[in-house]
Protein backbone atom coordinates (compact mmCIF):
# COMPACT_ATOMS: atom_id res chain seq x y z
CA UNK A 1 83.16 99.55 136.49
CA UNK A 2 82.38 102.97 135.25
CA UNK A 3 81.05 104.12 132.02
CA UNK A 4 84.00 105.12 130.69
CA UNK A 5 86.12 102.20 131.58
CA UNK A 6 83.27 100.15 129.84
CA UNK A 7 83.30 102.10 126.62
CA UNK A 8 87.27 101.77 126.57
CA UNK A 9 86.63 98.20 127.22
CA UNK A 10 84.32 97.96 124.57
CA UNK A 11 86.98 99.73 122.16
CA UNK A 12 89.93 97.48 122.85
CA UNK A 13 87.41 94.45 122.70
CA UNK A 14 86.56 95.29 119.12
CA UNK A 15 89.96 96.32 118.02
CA UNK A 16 91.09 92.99 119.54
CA UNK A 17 88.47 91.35 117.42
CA UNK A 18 89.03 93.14 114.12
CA UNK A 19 93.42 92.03 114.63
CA UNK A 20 92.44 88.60 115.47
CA UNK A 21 89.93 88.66 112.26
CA UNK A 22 92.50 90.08 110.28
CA UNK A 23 95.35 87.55 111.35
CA UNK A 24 92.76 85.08 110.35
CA UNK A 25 92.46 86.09 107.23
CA UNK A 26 95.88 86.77 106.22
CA UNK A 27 97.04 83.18 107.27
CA UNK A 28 93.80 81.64 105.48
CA UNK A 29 94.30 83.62 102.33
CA UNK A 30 97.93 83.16 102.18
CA UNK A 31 97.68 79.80 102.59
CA UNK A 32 95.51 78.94 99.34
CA UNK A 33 97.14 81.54 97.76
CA UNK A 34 100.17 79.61 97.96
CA UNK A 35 98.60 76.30 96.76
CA UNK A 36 96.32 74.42 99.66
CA UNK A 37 92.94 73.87 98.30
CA UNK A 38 90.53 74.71 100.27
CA UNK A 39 87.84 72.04 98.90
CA UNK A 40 85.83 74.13 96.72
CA UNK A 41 86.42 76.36 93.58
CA UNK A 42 88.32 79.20 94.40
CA UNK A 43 87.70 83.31 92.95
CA UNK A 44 91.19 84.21 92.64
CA UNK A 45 90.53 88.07 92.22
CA UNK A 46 88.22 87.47 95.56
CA UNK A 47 90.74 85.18 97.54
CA UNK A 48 93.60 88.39 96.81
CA UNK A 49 90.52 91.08 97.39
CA UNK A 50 90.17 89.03 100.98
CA UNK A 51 94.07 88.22 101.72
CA UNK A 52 95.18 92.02 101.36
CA UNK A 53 91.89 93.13 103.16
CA UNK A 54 93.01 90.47 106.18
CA UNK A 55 96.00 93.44 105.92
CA UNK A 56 93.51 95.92 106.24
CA UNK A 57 91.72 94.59 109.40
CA UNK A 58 94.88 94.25 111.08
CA UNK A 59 95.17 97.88 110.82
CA UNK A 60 92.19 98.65 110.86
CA UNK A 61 92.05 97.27 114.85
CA UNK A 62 95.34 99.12 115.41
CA UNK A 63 93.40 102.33 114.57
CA UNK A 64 90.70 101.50 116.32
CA UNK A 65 92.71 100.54 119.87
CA UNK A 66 94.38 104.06 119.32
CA UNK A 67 90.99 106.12 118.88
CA UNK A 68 87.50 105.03 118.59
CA UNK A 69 86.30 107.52 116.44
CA UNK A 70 88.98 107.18 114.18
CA UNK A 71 88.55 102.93 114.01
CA UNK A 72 85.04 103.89 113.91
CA UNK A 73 85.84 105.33 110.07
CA UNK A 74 88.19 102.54 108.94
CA UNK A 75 85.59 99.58 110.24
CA UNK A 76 82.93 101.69 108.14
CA UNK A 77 85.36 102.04 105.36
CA UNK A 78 86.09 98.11 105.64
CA UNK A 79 81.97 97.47 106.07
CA UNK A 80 81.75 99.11 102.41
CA UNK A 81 84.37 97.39 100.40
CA UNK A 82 83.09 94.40 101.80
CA UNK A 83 79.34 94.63 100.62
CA UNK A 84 80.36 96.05 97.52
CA UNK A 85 82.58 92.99 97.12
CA UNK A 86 79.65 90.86 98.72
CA UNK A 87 77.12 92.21 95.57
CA UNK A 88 79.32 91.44 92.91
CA UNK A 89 80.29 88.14 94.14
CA UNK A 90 76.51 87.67 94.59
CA UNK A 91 75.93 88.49 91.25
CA UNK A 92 78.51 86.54 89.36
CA UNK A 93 77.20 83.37 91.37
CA UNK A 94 74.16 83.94 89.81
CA UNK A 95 75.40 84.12 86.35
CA UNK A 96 77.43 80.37 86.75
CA UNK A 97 79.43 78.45 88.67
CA UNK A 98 82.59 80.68 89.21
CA UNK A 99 81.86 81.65 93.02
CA UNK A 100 81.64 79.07 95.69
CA UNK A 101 78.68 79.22 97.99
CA UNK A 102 80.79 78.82 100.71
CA UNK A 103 82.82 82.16 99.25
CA UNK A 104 79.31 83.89 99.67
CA UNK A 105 78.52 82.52 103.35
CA UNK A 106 82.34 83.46 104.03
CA UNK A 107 82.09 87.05 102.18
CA UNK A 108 78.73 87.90 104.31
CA UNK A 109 80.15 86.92 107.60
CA UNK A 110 82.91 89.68 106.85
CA UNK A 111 80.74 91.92 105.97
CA UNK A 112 78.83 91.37 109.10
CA UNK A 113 82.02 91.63 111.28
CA UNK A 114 82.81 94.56 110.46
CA UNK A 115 79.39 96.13 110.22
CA UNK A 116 78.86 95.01 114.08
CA UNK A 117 82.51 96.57 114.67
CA UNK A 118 81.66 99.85 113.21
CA UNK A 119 78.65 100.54 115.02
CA UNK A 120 80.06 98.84 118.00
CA UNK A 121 83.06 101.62 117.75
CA UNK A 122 80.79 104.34 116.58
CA UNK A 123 79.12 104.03 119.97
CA UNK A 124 81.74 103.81 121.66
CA UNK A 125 83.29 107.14 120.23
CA UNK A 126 79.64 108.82 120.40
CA UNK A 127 79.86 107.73 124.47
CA UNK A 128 83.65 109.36 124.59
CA UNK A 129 82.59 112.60 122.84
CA UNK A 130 79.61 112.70 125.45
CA UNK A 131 81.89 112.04 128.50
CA UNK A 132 83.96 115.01 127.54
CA UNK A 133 81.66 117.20 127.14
């Protein structure tokens, strides 16, 4: 396979990942939202923050299957809502008992996603911009 099948590999690969994440999400989130408990205390404002950004993903992959560089911005976009979401979460769990730790392990594995989507996608639009060149 040639390097430029393997970077549009890569960037349908990830954009598959980020709908599939975002599906995910939606159907988790919607779920509680309307009523199943999940088995530990729930953050409303975070379990709407996470349900609408399960929205986000989903478009965020469409982008991304379209045109690297582009899904490259979005997954960045999506990295930094998440961490800022991540440190306030982080910090309200310190202050009591209104964040689950599982919320926390659940908001850092987003963030993580979508940080190793961005830089995943940013290469792969850095490797597009080079082959055209």
């Amino acid at each position: 396979m040639d390097r430029a099948k393997r970077r549009r590999w890569l960037q349908r690969a990830l954009a598959l990942a980020g709908i599939l994440f975002g599906i995910v999400t939606i159907f988790a989130g919607s779920r509680v939202l309307t009523g199943r408990d999940p088995g530990y205390v729930v953050f409303r404002p975070l379990l709407i923050f996470n349900t609408v950004m399960g929205v986000a993903y989903v478009v965020g992959g469409i982008v991304a299957w379209r045109n690297s560089k582009a899904g490259a911005y979005v997954a960045a976009t999506i990295f930094c809502l998440n961490a800022a979401v991540l440190g306030v979460i982080g910090y309200v769990y310190t202050m009591g008992d209104a964040v689950a730790v599982e919320s926390l392990r659940a908001m850092t594995l987003r963030t993580f996603v979508w940080l190793v989507l961005f830089l995943g996608l940013a290469w792969a639009s850095r490797e597009e911009t080079r082959s055209a060149a």
